[in-house]
N, C-alpha and C. Protein backbone atom coordinates (compact mmCIF):
# COMPACT_ATOMS: atom_id res chain seq x y z
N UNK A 1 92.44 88.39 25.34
CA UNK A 1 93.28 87.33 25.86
C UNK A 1 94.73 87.79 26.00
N UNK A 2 95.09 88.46 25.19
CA UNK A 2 96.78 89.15 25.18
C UNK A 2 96.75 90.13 26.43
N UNK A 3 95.76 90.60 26.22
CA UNK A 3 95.61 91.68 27.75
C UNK A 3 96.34 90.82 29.12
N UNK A 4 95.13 89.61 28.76
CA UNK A 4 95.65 89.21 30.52
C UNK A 4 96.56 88.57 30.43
N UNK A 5 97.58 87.94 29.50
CA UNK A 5 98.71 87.28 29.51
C UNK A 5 99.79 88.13 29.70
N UNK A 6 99.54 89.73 28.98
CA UNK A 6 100.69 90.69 28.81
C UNK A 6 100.69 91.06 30.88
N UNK A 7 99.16 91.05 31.45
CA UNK A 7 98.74 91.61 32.83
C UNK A 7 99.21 90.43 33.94
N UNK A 8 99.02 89.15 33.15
CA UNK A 8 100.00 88.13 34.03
C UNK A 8 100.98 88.72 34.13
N UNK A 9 101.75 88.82 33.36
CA UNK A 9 103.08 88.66 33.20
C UNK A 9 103.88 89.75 34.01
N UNK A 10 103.06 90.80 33.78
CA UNK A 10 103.80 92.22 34.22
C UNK A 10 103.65 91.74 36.52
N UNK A 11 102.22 91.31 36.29
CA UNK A 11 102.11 91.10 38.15
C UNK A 11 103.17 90.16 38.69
N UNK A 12 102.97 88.99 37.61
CA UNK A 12 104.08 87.96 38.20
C UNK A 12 105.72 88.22 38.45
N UNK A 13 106.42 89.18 37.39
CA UNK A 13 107.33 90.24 37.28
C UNK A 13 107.77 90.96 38.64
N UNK A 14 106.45 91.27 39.15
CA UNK A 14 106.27 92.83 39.72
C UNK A 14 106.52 91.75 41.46
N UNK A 15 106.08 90.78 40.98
CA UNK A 15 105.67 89.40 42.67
C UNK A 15 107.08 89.05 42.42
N UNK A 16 107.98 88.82 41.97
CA UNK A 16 108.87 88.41 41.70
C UNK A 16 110.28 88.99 42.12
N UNK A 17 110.02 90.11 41.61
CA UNK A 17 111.03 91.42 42.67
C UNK A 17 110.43 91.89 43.83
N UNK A 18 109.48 91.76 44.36
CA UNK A 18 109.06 92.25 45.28
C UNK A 18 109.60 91.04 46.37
N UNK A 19 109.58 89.81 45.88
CA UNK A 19 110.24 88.68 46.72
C UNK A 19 111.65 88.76 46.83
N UNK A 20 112.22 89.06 46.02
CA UNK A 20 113.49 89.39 45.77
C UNK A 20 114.34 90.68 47.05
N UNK A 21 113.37 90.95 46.72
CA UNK A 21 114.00 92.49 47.67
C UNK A 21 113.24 92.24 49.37
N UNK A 22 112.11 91.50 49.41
CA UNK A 22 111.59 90.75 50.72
C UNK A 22 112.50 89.91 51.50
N UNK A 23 113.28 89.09 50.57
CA UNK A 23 114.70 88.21 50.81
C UNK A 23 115.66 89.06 51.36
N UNK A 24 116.22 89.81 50.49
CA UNK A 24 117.04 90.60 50.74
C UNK A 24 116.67 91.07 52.47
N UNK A 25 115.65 92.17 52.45
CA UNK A 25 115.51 93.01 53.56
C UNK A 25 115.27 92.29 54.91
N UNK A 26 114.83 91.24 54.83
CA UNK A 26 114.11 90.09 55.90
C UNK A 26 115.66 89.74 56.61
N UNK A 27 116.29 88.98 55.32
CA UNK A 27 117.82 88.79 56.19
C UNK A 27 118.52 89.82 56.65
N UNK A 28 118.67 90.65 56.17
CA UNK A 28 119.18 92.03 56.98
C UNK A 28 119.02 92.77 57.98
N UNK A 29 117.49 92.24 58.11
CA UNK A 29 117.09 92.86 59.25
C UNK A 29 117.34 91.59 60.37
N UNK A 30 116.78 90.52 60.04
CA UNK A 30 117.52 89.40 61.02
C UNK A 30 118.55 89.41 60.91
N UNK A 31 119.63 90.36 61.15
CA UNK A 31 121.05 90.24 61.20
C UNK A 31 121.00 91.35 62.77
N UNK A 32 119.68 91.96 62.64
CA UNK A 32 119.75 93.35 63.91
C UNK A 32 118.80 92.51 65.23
N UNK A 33 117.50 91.64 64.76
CA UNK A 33 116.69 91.33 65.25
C UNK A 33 116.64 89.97 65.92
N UNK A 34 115.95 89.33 67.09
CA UNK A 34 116.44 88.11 67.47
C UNK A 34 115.48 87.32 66.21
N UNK A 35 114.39 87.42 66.12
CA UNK A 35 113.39 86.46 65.52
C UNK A 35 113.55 86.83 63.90
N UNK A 36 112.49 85.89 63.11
CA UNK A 36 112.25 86.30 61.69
C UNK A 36 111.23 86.87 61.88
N UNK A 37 110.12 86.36 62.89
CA UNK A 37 109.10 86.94 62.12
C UNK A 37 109.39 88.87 62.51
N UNK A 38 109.85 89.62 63.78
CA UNK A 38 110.10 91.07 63.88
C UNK A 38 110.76 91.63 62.40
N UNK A 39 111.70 90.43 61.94
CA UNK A 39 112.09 91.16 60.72
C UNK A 39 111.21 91.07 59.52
N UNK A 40 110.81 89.98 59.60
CA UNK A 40 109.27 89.92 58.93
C UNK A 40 108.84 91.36 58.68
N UNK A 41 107.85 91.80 59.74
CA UNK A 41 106.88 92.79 60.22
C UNK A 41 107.94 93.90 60.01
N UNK A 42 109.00 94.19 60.14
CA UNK A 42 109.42 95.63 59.86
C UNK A 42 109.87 95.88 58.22
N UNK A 43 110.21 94.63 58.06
CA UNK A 43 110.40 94.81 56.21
C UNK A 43 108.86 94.73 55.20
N UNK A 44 108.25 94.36 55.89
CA UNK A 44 107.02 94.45 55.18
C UNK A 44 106.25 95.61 55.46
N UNK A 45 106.44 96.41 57.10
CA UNK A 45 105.92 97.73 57.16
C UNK A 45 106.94 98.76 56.17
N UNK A 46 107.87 98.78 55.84
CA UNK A 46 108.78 99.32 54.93
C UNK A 46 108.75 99.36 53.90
N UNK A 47 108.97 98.12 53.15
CA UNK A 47 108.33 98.15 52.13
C UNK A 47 106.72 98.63 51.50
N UNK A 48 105.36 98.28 51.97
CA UNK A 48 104.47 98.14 52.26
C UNK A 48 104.17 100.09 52.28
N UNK A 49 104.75 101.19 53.06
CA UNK A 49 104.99 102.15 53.48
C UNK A 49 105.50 103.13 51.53
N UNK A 50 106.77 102.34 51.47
CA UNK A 50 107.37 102.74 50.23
C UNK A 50 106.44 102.44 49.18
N UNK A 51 106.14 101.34 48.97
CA UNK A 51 105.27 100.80 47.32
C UNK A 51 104.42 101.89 47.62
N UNK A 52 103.64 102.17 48.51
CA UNK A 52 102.10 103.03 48.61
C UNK A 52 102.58 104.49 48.72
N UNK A 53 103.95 104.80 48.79
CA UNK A 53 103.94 106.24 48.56
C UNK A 53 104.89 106.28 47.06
N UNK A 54 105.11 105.02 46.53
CA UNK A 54 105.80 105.56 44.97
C UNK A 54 104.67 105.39 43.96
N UNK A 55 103.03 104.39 44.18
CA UNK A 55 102.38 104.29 43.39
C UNK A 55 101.25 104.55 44.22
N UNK A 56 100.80 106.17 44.33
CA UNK A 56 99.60 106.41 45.33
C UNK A 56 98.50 106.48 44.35
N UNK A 57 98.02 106.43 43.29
CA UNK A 57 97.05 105.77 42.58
C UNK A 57 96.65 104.43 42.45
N UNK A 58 97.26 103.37 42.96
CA UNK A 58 96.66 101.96 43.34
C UNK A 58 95.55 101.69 44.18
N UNK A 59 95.97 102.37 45.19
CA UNK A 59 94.97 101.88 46.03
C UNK A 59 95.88 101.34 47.43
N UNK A 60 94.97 101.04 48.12
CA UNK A 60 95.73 100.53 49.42
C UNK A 60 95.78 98.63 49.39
N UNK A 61 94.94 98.42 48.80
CA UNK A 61 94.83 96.65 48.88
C UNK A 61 95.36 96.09 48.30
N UNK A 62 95.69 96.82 46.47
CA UNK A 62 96.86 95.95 46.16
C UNK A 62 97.95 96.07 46.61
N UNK A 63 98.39 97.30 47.25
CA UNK A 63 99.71 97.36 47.78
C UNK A 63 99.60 96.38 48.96
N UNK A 64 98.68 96.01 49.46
CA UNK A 64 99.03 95.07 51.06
C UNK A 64 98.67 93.47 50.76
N UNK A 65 98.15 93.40 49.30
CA UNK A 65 98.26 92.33 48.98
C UNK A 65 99.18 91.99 48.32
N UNK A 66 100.06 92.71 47.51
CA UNK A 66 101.63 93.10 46.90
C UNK A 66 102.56 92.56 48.28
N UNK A 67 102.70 93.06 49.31
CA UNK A 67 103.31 93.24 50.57
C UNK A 67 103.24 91.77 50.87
N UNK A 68 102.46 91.02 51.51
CA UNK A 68 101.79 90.31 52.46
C UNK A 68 102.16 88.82 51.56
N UNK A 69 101.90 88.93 49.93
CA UNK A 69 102.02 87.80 49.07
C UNK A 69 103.53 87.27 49.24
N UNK A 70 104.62 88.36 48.88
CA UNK A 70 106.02 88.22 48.75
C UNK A 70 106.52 88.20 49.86
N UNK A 71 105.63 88.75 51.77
CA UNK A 71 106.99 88.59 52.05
C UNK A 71 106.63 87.09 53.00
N UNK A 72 105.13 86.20 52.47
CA UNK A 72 104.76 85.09 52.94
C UNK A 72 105.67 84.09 51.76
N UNK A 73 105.85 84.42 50.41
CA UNK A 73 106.99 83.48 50.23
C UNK A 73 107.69 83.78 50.60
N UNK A 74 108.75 85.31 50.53
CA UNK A 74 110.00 84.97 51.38
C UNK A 74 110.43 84.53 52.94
N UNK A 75 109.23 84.40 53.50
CA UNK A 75 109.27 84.05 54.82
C UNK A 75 109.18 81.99 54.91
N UNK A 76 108.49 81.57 53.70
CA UNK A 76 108.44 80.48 53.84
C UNK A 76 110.08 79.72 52.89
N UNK A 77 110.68 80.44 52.49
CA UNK A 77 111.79 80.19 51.83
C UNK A 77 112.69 80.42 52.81
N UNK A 78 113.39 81.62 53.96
CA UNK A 78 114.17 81.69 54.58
C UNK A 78 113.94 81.01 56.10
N UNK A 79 112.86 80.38 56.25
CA UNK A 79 112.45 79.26 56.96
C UNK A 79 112.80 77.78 56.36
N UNK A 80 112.50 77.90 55.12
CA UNK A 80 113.04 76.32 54.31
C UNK A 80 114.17 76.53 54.40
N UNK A 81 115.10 77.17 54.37
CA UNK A 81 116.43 77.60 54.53
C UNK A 81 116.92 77.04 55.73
N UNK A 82 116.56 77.55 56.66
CA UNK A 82 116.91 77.67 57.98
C UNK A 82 116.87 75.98 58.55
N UNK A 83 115.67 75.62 57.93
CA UNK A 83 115.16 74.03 58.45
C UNK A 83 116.64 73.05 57.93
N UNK A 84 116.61 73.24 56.69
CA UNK A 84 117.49 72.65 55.74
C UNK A 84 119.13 72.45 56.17
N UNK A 85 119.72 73.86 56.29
CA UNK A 85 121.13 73.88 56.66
C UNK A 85 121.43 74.74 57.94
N UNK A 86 120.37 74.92 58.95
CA UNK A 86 120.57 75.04 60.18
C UNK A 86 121.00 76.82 59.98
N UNK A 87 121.24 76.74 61.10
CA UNK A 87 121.63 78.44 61.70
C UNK A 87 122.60 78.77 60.68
């Protein structure tokens, strides 16, 4: 039972900065790009690119399920954003 609470904890951690830095890169790149979602798709091929060449013993699925999880919240957050207080 400590296993999977210590294994929560470390994924939820790991989902947590990975949103963090999804935020980050998403707006930055919509600062170059007309749309979210292009900045979407290039921060998540980037990221997505990086995680799988700093931890090439994972595997490919958690990294695109790593990818795909964080940058669908940060995409639904800088959309709640956007709705909220406009351009």
């Amino acid at each position: 039972m400590v296993e999977f609470l210590v294994t929560l904890l470390v994924v939820l951690m790991l989902l947590a900065g990975c949103t963090l830095v999804a935020i980050i890169a998403t707006t930055a790149f919509g600062r170059m790009l007309p749309r979210l979602e292009q900045a979407l798709g290039l921060s998540m091929l980037l990221m997505g690119v990086l995680l799988y060449l700093v931890f090439p013993g994972t595997g490919a699925l958690y990294v695109v399920g790593l990818v795909a999880l964080s940058h669908a919240i940060a995409g639904g957050l800088i959309w709640y954003r956007k709705k909220v207080f406009g351009r």
